[in-house]
N, C-alpha and C. Protein backbone atom coordinates (compact mmCIF):
# COMPACT_ATOMS: atom_id res chain seq x y z
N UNK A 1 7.73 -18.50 -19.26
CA UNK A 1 6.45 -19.17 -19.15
C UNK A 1 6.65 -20.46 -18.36
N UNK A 2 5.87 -20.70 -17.43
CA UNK A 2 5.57 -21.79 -16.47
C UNK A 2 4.52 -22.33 -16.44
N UNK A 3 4.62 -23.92 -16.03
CA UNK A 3 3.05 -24.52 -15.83
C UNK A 3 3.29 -25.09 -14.56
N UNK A 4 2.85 -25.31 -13.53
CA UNK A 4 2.49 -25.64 -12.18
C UNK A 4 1.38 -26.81 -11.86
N UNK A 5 1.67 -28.16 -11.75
CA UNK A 5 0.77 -29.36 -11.53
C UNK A 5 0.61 -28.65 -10.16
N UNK A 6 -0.88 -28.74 -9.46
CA UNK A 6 -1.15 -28.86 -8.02
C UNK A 6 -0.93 -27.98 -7.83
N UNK A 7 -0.64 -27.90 -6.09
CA UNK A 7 -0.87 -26.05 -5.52
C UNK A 7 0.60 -26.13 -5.08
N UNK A 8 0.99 -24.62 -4.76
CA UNK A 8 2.28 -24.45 -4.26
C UNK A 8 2.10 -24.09 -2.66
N UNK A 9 3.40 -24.43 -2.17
CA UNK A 9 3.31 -24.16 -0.46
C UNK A 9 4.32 -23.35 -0.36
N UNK A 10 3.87 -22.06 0.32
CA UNK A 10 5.33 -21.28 0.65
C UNK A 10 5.31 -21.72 2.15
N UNK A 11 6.12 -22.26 2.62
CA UNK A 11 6.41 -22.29 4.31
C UNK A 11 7.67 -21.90 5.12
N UNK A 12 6.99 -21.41 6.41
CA UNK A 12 8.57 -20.85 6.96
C UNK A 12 8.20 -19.66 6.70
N UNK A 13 9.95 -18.87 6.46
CA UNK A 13 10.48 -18.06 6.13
C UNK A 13 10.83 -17.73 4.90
N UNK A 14 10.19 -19.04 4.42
CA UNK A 14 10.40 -18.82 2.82
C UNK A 14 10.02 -17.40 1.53
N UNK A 15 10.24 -17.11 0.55
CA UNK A 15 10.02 -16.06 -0.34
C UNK A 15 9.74 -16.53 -1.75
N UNK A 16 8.93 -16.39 -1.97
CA UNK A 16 8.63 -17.12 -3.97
C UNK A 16 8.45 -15.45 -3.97
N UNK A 17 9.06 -15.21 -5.37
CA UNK A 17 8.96 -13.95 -6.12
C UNK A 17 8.84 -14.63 -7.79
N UNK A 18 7.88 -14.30 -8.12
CA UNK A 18 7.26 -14.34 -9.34
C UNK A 18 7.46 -13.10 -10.34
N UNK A 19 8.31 -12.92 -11.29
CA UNK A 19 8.57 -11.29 -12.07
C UNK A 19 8.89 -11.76 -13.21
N UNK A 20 8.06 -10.76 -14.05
CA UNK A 20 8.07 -10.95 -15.30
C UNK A 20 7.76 -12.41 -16.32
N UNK A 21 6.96 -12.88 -15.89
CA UNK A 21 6.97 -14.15 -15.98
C UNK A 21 5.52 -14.15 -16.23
N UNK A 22 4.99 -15.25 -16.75
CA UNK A 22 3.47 -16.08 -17.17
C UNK A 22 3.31 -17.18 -16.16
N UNK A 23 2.31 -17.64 -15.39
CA UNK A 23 2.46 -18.77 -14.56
C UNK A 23 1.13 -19.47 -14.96
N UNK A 24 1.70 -20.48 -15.41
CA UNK A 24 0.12 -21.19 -15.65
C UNK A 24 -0.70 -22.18 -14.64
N UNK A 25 -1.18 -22.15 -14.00
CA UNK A 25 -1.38 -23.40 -12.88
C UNK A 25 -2.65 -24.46 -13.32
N UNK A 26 -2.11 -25.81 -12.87
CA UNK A 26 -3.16 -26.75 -13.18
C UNK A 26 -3.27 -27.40 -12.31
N UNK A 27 -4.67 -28.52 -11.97
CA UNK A 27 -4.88 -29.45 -11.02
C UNK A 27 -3.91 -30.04 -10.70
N UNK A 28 -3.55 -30.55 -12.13
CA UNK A 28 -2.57 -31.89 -11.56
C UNK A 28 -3.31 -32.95 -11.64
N UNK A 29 -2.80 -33.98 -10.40
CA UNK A 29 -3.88 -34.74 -9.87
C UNK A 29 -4.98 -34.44 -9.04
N UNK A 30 -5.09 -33.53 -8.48
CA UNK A 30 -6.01 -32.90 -7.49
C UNK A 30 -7.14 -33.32 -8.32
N UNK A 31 -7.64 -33.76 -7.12
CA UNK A 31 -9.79 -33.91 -6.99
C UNK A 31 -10.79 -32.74 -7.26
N UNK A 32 -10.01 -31.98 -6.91
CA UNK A 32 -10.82 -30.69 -6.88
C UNK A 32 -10.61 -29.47 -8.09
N UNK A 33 -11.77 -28.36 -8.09
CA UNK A 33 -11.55 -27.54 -9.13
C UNK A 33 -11.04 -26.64 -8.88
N UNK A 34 -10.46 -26.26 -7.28
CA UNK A 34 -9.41 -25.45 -7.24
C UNK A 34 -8.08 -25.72 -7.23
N UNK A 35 -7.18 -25.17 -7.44
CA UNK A 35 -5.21 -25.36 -7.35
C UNK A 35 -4.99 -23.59 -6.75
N UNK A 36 -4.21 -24.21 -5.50
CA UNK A 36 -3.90 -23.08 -4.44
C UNK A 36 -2.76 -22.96 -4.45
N UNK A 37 -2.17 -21.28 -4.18
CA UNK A 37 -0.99 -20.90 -3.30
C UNK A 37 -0.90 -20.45 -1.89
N UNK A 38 -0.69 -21.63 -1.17
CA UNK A 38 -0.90 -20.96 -0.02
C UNK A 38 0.43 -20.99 0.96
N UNK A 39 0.74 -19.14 1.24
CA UNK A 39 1.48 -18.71 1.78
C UNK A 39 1.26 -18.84 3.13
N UNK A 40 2.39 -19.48 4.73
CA UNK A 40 2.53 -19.38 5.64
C UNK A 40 2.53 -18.57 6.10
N UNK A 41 2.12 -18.22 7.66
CA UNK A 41 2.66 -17.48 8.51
C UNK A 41 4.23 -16.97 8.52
N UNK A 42 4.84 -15.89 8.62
CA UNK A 42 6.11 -15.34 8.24
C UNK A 42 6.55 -15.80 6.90
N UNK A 43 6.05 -16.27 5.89
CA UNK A 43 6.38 -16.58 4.55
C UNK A 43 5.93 -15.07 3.65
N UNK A 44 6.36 -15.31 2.14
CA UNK A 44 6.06 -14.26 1.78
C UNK A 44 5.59 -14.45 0.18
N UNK A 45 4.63 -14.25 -0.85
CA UNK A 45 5.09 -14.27 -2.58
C UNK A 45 4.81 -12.83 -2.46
N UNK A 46 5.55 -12.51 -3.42
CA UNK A 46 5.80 -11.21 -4.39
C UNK A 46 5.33 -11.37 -5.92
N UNK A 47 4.18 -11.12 -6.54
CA UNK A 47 4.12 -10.88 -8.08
C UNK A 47 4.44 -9.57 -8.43
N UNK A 48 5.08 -9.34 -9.54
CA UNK A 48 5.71 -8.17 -9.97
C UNK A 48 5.59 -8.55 -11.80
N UNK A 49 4.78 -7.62 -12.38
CA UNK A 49 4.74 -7.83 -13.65
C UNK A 49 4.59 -9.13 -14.36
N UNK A 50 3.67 -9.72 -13.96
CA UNK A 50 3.60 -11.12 -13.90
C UNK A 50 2.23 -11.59 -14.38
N UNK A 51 1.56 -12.68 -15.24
CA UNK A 51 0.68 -13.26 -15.26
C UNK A 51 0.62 -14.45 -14.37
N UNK A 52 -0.53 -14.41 -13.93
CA UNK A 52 -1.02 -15.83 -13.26
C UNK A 52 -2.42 -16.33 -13.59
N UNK A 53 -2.99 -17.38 -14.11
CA UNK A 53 -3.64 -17.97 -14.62
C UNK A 53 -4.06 -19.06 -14.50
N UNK A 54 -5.54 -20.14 -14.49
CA UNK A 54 -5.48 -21.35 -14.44
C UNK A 54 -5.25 -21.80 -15.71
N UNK A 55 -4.71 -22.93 -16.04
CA UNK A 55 -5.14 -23.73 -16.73
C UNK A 55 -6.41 -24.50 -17.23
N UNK A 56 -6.67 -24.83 -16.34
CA UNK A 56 -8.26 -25.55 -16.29
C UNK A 56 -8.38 -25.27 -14.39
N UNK A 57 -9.46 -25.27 -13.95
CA UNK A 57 -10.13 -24.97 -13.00
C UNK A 57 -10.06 -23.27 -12.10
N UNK A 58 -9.61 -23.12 -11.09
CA UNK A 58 -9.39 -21.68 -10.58
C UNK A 58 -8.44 -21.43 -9.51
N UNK A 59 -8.00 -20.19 -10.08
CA UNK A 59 -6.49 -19.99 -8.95
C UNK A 59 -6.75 -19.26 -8.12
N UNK A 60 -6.26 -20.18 -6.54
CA UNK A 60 -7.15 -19.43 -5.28
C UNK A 60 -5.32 -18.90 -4.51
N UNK A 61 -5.81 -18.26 -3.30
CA UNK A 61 -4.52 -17.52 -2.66
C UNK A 61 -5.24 -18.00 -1.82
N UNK A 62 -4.28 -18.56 -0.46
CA UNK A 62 -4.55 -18.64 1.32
C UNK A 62 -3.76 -18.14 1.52
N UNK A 63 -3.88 -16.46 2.09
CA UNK A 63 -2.71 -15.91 2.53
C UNK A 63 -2.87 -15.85 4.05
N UNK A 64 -1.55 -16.45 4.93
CA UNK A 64 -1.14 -16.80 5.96
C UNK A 64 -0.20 -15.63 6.57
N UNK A 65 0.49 -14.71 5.71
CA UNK A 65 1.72 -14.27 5.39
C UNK A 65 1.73 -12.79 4.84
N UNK A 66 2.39 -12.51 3.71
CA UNK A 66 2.61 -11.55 3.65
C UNK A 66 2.43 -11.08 1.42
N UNK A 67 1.94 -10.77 1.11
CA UNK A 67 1.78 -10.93 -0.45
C UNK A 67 1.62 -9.43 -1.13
N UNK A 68 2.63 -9.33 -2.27
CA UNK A 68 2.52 -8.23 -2.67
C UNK A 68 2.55 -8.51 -3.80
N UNK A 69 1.49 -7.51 -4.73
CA UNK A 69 0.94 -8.13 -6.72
C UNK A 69 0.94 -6.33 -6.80
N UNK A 70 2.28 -6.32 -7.53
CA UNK A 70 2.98 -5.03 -8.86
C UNK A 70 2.58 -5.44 -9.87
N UNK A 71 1.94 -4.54 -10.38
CA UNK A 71 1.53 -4.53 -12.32
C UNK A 71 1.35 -5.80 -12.98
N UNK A 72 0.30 -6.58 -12.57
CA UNK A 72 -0.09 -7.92 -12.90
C UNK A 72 -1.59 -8.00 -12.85
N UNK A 73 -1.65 -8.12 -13.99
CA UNK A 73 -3.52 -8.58 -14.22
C UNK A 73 -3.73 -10.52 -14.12
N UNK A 74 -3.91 -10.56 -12.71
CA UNK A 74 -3.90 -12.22 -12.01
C UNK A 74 -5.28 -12.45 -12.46
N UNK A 75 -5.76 -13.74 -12.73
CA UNK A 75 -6.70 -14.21 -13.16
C UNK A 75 -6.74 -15.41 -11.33
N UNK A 76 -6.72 -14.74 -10.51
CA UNK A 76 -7.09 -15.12 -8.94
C UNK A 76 -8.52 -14.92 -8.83
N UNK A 77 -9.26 -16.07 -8.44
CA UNK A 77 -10.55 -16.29 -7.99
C UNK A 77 -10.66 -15.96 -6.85
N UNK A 78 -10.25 -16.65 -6.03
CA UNK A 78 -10.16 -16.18 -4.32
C UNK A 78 -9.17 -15.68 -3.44
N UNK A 79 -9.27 -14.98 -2.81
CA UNK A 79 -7.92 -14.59 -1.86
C UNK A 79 -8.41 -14.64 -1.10
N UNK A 80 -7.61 -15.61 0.39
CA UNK A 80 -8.36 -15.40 1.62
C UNK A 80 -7.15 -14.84 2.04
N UNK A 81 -7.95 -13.72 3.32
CA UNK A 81 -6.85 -12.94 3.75
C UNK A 81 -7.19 -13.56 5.68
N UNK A 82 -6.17 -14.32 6.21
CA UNK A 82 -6.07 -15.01 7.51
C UNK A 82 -5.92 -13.41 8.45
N UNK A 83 -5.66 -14.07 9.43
CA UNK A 83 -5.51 -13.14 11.02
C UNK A 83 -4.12 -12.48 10.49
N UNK A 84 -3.89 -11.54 10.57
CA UNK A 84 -2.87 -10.88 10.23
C UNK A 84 -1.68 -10.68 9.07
N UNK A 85 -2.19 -11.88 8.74
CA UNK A 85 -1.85 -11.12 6.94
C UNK A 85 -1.57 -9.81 6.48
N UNK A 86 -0.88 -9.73 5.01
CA UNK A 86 -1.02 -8.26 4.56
C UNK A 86 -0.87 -8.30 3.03
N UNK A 87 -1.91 -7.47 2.51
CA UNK A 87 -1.91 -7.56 1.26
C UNK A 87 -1.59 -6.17 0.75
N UNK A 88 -0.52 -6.28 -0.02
CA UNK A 88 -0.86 -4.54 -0.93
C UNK A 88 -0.28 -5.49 -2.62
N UNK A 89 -1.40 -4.46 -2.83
CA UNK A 89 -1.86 -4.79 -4.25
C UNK A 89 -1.85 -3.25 -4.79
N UNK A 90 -0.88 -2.71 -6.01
CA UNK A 90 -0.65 -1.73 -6.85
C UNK A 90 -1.25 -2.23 -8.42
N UNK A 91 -1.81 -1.16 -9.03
CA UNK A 91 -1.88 -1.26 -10.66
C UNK A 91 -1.94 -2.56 -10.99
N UNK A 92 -2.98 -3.63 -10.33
CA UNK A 92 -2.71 -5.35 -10.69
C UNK A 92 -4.34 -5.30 -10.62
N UNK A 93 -4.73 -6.65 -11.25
CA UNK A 93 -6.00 -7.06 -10.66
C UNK A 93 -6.40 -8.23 -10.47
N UNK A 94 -7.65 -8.89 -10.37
CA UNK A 94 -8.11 -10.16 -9.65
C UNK A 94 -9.41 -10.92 -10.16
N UNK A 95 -9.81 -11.59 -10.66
CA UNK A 95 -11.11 -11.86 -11.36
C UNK A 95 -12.19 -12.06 -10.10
């Protein structure tokens, strides 16, 4: 189990893989009522059996990159999917 102040940045070439795991995300300090993950161009997250969740406000995706959600019921408000992105999404879902 994890809690997450603010949004996360995957950049680069980077890879966050999220498995088996609970992720809780919160504002933080943020102004706003969303807290984002937003994946780069050639970056990548992977959820795999995984919760993701807000804490208080709503968990958005800017996908830039490349994102794949295995057997995870995500409590994700928004996903934006950019210019060439790719999403595959198996047996998971999205509020």
């Amino acid at each position: 189990k994890y809690l997450q102040q603010g949004n996360i940045y995957i950049n680069d070439q980077a890879k966050l893989i999220i498995r088996n795991s609970e992720l809780a995300m919160d504002r933080g300090d943020l102004a706003t009522i969303h807290v984002y993950i937003f994946v780069s161009e050639n970056a990548s997250l992977e959820i795999e059996n995984s919760l993701i969740f807000p804490r208080s406000g709503l968990v958005c995706v800017w996908n830039h990159g490349n994102v794949s959600i295995t057997d995870s019921p995500t409590s994700i408000h928004y996903f934006d999917m950019s210019r060439g992105a790719k999403l595959t999404m198996i047996n998971s879902e999205m509020v």
